[in-house]
PDB file of N, CA and C in Angstrom:
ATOM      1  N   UNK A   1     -32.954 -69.717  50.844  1.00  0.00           N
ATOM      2  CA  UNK A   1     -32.667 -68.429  50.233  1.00  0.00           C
ATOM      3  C   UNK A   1     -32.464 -67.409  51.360  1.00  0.00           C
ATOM      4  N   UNK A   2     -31.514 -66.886  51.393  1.00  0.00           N
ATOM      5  CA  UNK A   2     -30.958 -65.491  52.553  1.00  0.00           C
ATOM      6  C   UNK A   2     -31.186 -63.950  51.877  1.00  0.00           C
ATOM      7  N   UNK A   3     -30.949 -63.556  52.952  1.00  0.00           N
ATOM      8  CA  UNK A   3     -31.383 -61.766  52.479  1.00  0.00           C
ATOM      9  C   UNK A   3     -29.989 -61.456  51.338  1.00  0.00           C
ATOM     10  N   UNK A   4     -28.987 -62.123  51.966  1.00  0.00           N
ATOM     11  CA  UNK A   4     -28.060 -61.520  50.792  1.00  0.00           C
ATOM     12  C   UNK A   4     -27.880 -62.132  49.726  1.00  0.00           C
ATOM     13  N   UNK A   5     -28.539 -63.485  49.411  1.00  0.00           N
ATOM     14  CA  UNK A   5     -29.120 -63.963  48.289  1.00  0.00           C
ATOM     15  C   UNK A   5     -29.830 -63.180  47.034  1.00  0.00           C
ATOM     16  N   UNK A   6     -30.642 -62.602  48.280  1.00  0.00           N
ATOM     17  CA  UNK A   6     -31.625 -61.978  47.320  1.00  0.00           C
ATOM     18  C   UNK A   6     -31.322 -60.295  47.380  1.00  0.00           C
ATOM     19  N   UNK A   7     -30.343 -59.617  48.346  1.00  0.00           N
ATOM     20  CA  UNK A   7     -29.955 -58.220  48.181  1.00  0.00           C
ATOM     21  C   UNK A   7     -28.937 -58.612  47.078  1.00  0.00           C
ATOM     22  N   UNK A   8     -28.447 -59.557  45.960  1.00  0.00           N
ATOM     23  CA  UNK A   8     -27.351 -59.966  44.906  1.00  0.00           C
ATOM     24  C   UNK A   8     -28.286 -59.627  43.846  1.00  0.00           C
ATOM     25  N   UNK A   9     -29.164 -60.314  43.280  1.00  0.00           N
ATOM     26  CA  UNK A   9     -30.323 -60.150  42.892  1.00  0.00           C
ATOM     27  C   UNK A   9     -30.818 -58.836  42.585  1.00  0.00           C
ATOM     28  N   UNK A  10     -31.297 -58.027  43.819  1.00  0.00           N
ATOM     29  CA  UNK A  10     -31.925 -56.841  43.198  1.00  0.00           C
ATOM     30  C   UNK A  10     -30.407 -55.982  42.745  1.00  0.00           C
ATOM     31  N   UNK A  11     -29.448 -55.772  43.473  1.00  0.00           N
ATOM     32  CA  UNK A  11     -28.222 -55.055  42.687  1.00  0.00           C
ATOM     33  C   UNK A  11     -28.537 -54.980  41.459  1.00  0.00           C
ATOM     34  N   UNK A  12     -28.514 -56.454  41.158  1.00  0.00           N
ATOM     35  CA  UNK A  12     -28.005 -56.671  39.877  1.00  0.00           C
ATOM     36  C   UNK A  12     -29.077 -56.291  39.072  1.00  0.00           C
ATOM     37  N   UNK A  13     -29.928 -56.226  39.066  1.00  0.00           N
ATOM     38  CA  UNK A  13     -31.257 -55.488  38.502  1.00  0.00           C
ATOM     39  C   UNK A  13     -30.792 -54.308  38.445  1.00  0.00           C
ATOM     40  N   UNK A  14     -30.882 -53.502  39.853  1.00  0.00           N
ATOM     41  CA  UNK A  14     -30.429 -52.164  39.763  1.00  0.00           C
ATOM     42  C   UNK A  14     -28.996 -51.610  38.464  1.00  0.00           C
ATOM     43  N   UNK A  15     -28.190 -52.261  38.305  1.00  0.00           N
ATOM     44  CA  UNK A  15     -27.261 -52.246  37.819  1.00  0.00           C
ATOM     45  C   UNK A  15     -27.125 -52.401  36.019  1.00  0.00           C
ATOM     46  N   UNK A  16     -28.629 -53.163  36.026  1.00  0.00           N
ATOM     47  CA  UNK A  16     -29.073 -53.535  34.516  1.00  0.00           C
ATOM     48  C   UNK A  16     -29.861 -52.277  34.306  1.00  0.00           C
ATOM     49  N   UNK A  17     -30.262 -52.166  35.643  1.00  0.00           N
ATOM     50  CA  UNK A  17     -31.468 -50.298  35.174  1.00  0.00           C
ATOM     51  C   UNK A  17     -30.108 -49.046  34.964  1.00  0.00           C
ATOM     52  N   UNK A  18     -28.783 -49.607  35.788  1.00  0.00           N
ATOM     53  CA  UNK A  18     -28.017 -48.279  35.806  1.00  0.00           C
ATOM     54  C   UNK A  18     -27.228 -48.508  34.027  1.00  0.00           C
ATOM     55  N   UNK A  19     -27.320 -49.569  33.561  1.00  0.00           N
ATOM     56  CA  UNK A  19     -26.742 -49.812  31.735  1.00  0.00           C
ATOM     57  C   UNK A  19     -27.667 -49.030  31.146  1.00  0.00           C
ATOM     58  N   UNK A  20     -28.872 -49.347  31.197  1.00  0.00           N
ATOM     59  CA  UNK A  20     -29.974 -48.418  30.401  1.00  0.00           C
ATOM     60  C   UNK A  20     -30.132 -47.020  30.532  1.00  0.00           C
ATOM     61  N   UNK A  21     -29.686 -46.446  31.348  1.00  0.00           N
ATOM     62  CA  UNK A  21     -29.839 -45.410  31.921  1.00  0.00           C
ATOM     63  C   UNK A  21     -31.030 -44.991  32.300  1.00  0.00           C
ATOM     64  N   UNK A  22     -31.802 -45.938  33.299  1.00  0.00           N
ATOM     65  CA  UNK A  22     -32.749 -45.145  33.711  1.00  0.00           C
ATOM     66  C   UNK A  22     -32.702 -44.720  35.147  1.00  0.00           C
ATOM     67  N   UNK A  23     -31.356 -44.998  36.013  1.00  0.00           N
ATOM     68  CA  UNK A  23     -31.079 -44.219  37.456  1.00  0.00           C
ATOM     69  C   UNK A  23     -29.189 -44.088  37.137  1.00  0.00           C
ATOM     70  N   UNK A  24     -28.652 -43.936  38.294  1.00  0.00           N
ATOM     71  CA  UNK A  24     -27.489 -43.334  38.839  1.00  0.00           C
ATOM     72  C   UNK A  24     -27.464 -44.178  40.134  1.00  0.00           C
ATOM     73  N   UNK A  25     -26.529 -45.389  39.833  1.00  0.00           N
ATOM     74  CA  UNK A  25     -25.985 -46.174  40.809  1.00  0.00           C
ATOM     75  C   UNK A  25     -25.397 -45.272  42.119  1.00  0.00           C
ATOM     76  N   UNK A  26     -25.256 -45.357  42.896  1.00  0.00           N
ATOM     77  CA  UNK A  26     -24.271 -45.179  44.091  1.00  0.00           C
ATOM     78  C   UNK A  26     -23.364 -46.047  44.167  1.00  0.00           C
ATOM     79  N   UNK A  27     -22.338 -45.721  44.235  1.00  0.00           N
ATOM     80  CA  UNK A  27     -21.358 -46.628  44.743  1.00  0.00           C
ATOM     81  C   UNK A  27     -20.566 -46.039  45.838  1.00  0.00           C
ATOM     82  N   UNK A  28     -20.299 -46.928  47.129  1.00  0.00           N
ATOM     83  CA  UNK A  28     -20.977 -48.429  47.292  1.00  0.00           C
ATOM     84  C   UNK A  28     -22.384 -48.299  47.018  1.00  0.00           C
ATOM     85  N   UNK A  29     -22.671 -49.911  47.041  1.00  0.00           N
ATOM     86  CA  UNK A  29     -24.135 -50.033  46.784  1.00  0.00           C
ATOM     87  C   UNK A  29     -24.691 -51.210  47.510  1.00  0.00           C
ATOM     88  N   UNK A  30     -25.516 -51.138  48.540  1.00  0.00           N
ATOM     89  CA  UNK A  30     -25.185 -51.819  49.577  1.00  0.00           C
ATOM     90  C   UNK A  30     -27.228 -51.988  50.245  1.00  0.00           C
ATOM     91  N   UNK A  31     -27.063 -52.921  51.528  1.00  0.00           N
ATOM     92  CA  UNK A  31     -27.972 -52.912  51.968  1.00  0.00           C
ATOM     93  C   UNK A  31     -29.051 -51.635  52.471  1.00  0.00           C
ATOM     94  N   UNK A  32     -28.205 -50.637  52.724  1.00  0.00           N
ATOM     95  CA  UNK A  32     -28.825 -49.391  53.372  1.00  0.00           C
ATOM     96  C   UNK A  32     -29.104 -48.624  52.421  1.00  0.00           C
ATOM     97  N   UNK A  33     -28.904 -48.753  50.616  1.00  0.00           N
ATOM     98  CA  UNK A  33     -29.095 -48.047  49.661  1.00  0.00           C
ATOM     99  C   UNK A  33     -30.645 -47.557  49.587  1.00  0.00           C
ATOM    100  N   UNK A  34     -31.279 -46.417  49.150  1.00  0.00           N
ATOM    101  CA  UNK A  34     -32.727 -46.270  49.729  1.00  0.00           C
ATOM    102  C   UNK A  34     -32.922 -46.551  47.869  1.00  0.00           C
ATOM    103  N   UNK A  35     -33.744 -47.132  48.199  1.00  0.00           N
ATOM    104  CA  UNK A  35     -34.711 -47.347  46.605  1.00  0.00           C
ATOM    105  C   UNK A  35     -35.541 -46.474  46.524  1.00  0.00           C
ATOM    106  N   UNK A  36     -37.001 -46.013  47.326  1.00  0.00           N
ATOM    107  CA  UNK A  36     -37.854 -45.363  46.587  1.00  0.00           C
ATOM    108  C   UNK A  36     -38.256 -44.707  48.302  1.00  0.00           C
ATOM    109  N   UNK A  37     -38.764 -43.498  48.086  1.00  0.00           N
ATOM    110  CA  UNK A  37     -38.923 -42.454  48.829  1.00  0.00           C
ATOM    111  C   UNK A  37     -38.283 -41.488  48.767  1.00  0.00           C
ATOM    112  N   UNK A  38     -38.455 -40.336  49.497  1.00  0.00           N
ATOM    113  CA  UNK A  38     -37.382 -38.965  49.426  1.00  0.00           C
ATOM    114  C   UNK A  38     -35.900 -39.039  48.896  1.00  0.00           C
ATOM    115  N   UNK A  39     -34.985 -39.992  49.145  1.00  0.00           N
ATOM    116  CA  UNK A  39     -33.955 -40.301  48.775  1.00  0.00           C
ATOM    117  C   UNK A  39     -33.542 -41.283  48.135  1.00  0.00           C
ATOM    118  N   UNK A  40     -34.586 -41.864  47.279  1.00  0.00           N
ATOM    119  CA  UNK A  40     -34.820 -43.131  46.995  1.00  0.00           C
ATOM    120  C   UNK A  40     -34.310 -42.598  45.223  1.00  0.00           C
ATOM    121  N   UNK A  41     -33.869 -44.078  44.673  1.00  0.00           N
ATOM    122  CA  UNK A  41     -32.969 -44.032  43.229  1.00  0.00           C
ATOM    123  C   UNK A  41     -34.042 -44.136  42.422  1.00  0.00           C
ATOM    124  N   UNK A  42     -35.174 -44.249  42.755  1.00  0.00           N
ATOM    125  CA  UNK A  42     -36.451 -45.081  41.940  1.00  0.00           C
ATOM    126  C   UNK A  42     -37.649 -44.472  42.007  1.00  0.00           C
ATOM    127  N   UNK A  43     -38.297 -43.504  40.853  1.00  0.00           N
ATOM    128  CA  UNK A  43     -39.543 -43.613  41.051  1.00  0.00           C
ATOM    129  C   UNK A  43     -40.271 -44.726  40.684  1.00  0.00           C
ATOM    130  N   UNK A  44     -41.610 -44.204  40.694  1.00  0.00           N
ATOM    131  CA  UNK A  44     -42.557 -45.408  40.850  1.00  0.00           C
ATOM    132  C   UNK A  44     -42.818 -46.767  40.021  1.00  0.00           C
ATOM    133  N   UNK A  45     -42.191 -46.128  38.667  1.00  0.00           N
ATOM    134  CA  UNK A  45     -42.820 -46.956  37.397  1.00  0.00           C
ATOM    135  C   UNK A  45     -41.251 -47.900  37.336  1.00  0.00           C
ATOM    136  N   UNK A  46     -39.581 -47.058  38.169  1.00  0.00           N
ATOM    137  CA  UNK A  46     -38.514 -48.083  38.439  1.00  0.00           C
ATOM    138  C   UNK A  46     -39.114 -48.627  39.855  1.00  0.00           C
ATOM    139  N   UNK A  47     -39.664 -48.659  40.458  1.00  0.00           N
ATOM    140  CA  UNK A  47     -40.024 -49.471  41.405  1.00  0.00           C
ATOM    141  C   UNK A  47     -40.836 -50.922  40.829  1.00  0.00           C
ATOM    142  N   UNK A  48     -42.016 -50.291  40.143  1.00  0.00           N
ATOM    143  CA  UNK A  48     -42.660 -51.463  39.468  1.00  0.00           C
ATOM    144  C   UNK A  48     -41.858 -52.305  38.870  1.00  0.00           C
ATOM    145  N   UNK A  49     -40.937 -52.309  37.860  1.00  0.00           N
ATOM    146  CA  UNK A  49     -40.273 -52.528  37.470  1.00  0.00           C
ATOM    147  C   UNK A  49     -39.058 -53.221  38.023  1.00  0.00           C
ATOM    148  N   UNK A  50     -38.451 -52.899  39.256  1.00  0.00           N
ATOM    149  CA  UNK A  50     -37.500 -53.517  39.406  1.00  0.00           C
ATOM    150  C   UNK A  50     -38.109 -54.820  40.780  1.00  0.00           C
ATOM    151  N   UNK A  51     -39.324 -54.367  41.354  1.00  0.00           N
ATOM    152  CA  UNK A  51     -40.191 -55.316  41.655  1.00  0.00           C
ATOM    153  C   UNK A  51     -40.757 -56.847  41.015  1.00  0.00           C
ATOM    154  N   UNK A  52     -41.312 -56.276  39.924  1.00  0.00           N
ATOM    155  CA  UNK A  52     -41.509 -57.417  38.451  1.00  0.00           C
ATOM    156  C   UNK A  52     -40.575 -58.019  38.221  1.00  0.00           C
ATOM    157  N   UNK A  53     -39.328 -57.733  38.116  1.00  0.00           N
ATOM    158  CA  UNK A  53     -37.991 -58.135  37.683  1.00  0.00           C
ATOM    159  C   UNK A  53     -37.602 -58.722  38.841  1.00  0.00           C
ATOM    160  N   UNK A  54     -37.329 -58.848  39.688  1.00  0.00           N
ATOM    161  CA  UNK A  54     -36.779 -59.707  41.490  1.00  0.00           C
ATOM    162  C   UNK A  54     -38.055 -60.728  41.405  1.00  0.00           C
ATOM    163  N   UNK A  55     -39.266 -60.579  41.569  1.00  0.00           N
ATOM    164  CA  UNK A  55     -40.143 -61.846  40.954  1.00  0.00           C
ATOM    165  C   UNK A  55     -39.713 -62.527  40.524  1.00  0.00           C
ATOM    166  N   UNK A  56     -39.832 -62.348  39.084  1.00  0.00           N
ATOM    167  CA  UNK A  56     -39.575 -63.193  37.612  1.00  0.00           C
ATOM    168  C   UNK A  56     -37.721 -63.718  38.290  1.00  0.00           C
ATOM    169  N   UNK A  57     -37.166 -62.982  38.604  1.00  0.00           N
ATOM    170  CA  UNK A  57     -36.331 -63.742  38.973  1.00  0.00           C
ATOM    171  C   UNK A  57     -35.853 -65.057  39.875  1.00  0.00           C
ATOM    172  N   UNK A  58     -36.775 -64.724  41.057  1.00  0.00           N
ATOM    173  CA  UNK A  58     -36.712 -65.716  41.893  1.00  0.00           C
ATOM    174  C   UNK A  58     -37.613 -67.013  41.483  1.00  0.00           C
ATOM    175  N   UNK A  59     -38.983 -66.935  40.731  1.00  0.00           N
ATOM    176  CA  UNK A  59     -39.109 -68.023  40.314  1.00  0.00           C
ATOM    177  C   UNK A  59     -37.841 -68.446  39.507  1.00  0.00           C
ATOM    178  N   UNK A  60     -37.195 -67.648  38.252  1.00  0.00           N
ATOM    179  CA  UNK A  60     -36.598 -68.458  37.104  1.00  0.00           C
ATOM    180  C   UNK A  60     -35.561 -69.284  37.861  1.00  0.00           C
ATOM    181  N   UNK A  61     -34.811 -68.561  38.890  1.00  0.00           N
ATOM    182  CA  UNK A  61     -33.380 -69.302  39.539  1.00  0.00           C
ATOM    183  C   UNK A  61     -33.805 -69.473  40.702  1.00  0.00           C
ATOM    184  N   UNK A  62     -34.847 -69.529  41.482  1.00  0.00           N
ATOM    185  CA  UNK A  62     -34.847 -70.285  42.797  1.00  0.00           C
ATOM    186  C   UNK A  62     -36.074 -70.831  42.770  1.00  0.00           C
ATOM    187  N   UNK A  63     -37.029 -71.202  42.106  1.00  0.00           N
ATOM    188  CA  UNK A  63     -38.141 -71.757  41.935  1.00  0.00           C
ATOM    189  C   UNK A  63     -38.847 -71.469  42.766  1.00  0.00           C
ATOM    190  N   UNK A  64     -39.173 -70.164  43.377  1.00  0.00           N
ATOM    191  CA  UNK A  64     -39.820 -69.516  44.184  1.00  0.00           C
ATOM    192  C   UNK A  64     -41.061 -68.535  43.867  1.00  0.00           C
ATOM    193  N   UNK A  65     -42.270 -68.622  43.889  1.00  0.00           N
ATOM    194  CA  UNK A  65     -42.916 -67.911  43.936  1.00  0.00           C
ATOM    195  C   UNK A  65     -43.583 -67.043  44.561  1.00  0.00           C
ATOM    196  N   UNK A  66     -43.400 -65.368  44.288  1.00  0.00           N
ATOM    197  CA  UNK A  66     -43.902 -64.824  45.517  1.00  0.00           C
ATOM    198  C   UNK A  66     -44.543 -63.149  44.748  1.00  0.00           C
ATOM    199  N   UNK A  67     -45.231 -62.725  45.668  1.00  0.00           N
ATOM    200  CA  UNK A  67     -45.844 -61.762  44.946  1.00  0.00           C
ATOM    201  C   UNK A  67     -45.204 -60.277  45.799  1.00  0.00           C
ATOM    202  N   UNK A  68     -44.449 -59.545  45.554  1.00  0.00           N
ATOM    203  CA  UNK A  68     -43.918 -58.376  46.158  1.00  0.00           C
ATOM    204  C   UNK A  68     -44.832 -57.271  46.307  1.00  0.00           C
ATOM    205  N   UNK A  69     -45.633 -57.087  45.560  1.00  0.00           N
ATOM    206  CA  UNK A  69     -46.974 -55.650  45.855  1.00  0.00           C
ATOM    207  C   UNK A  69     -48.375 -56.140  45.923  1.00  0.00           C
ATOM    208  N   UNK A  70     -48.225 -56.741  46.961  1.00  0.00           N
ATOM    209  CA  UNK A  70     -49.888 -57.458  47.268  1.00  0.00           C
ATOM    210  C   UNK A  70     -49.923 -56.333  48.073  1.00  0.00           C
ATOM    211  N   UNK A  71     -51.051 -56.519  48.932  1.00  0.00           N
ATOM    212  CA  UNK A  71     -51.868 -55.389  49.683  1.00  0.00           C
ATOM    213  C   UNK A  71     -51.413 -55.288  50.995  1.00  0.00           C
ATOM    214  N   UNK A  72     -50.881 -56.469  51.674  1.00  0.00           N
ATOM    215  CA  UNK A  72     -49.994 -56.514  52.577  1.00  0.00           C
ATOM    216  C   UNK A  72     -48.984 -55.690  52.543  1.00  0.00           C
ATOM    217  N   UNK A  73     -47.852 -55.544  51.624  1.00  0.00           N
ATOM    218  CA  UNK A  73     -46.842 -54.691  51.294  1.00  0.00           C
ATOM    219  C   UNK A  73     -47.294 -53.638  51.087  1.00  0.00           C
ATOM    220  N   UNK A  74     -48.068 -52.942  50.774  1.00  0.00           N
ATOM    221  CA  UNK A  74     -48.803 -51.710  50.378  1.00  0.00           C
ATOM    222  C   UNK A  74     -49.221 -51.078  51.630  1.00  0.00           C
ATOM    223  N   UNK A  75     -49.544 -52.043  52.615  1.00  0.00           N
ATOM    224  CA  UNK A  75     -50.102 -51.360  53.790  1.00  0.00           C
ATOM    225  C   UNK A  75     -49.341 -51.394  55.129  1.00  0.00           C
ATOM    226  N   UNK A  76     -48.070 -51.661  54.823  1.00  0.00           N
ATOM    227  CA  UNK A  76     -47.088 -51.793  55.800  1.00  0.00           C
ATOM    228  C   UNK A  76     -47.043 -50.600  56.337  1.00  0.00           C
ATOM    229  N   UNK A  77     -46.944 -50.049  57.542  1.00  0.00           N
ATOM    230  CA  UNK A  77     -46.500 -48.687  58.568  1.00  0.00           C
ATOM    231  C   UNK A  77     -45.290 -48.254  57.628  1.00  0.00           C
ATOM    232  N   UNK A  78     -44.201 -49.104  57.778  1.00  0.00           N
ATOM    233  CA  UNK A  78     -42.741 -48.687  56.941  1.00  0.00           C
ATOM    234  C   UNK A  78     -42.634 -49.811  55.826  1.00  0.00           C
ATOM    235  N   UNK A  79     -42.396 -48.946  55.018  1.00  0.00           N
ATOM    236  CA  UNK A  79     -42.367 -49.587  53.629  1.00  0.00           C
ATOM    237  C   UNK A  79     -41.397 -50.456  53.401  1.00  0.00           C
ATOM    238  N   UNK A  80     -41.453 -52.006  52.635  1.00  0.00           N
ATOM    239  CA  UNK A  80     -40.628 -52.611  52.447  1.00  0.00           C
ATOM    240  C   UNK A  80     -39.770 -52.230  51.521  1.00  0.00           C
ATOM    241  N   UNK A  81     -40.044 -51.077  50.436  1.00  0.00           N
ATOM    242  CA  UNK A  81     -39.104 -50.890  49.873  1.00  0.00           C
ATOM    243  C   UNK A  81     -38.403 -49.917  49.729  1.00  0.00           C
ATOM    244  N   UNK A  82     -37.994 -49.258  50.648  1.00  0.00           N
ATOM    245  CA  UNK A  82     -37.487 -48.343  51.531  1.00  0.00           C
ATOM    246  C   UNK A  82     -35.686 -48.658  50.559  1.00  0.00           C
ATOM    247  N   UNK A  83     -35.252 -49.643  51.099  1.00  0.00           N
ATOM    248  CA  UNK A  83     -33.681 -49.800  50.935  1.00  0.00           C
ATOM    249  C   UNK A  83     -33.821 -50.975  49.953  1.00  0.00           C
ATOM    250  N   UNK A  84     -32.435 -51.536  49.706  1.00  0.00           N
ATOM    251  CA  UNK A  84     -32.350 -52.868  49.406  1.00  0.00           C
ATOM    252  C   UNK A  84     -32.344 -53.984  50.288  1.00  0.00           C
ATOM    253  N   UNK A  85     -32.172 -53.053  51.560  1.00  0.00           N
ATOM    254  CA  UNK A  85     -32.262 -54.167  52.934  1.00  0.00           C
ATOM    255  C   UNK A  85     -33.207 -55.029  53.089  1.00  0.00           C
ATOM    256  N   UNK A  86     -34.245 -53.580  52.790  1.00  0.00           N
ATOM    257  CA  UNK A  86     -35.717 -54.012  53.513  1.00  0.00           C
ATOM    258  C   UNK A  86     -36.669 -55.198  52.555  1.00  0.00           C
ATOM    259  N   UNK A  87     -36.119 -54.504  51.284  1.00  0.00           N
ATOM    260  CA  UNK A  87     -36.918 -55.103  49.983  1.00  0.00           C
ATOM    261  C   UNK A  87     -36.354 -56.843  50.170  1.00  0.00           C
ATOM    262  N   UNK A  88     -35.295 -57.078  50.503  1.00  0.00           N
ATOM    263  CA  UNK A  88     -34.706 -58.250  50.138  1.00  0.00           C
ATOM    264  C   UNK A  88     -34.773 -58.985  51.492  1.00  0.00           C
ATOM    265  N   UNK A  89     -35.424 -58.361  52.451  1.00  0.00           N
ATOM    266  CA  UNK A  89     -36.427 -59.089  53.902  1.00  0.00           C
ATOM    267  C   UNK A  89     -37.258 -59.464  53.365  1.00  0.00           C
ATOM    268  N   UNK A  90     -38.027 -58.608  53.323  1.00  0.00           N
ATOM    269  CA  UNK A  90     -39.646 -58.623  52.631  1.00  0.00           C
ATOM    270  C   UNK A  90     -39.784 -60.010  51.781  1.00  0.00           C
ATOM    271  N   UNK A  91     -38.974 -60.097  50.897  1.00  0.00           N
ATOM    272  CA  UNK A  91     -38.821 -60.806  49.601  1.00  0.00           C
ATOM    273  C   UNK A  91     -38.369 -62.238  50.616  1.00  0.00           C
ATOM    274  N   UNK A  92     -37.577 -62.146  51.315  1.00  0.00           N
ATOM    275  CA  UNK A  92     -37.534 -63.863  51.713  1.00  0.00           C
ATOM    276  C   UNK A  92     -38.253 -63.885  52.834  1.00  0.00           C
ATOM    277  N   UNK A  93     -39.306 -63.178  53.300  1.00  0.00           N
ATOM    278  CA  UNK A  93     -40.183 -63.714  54.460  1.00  0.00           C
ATOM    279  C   UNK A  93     -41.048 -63.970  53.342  1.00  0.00           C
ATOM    280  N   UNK A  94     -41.489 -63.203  52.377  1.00  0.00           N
ATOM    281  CA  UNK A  94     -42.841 -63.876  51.156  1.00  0.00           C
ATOM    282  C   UNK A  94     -42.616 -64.878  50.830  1.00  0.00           C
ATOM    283  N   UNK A  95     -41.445 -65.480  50.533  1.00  0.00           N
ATOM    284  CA  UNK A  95     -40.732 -66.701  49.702  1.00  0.00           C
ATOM    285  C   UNK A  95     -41.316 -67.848  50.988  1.00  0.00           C
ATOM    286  N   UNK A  96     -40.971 -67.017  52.562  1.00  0.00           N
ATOM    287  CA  UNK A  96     -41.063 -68.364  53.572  1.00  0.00           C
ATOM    288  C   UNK A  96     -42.558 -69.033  53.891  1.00  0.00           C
ATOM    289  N   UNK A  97     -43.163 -67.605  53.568  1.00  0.00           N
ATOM    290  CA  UNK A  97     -44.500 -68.035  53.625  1.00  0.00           C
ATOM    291  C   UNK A  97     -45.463 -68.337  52.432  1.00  0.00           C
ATOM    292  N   UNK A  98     -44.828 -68.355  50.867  1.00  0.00           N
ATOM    293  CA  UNK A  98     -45.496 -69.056  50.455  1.00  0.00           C
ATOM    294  C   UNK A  98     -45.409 -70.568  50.363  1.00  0.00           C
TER     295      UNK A  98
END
């Protein structure tokens, strides 16, 4: 599984949150897109949320299990979920090490 494996993935989440209307896509929409912070598309409860959802995903289609807001991620200096870059690092170094 690669980062742009899994930066396909959260898009497409993002993109199911931008049908519902609960954000405002950017387009382009890309690795450097900021998810959550000052300029970020996502507050907290679309963070949870689109977190839960990239999970549940990667087990259903890559049989991967991994946990994205353990305490590790929480206590990072710079946040993994900063961009879609970072989130979709994060997400396949968890995948490598579980």
């Amino acid at each position: 599984m690669t980062q742009d494996i899994v930066a396909g993935i959260i898009v497409g989440l993002l993109r199911d949150m931008e049908k519902s209307g609960e954000i405002d896509l950017p387009e382009p929409c890309g690795l450097e897109t900021p998810l959550f912070g000052p300029e970020g598309l996502l507050d907290s409860m679309g963070l949870v949320s689109l977190v839960v959802g990239l999970e549940q995903a990667l087990e259903r289609d890559h049989t991967v299990t991994v946990s994205l807001a353990d305490e590790h991620a929480l206590s990072q200096r710079r946040s993994p979920y900063r961009t879609i870059g970072t989130l979709a690092e994060f997400a396949v170094q968890a995948a490598v090490a579980s």
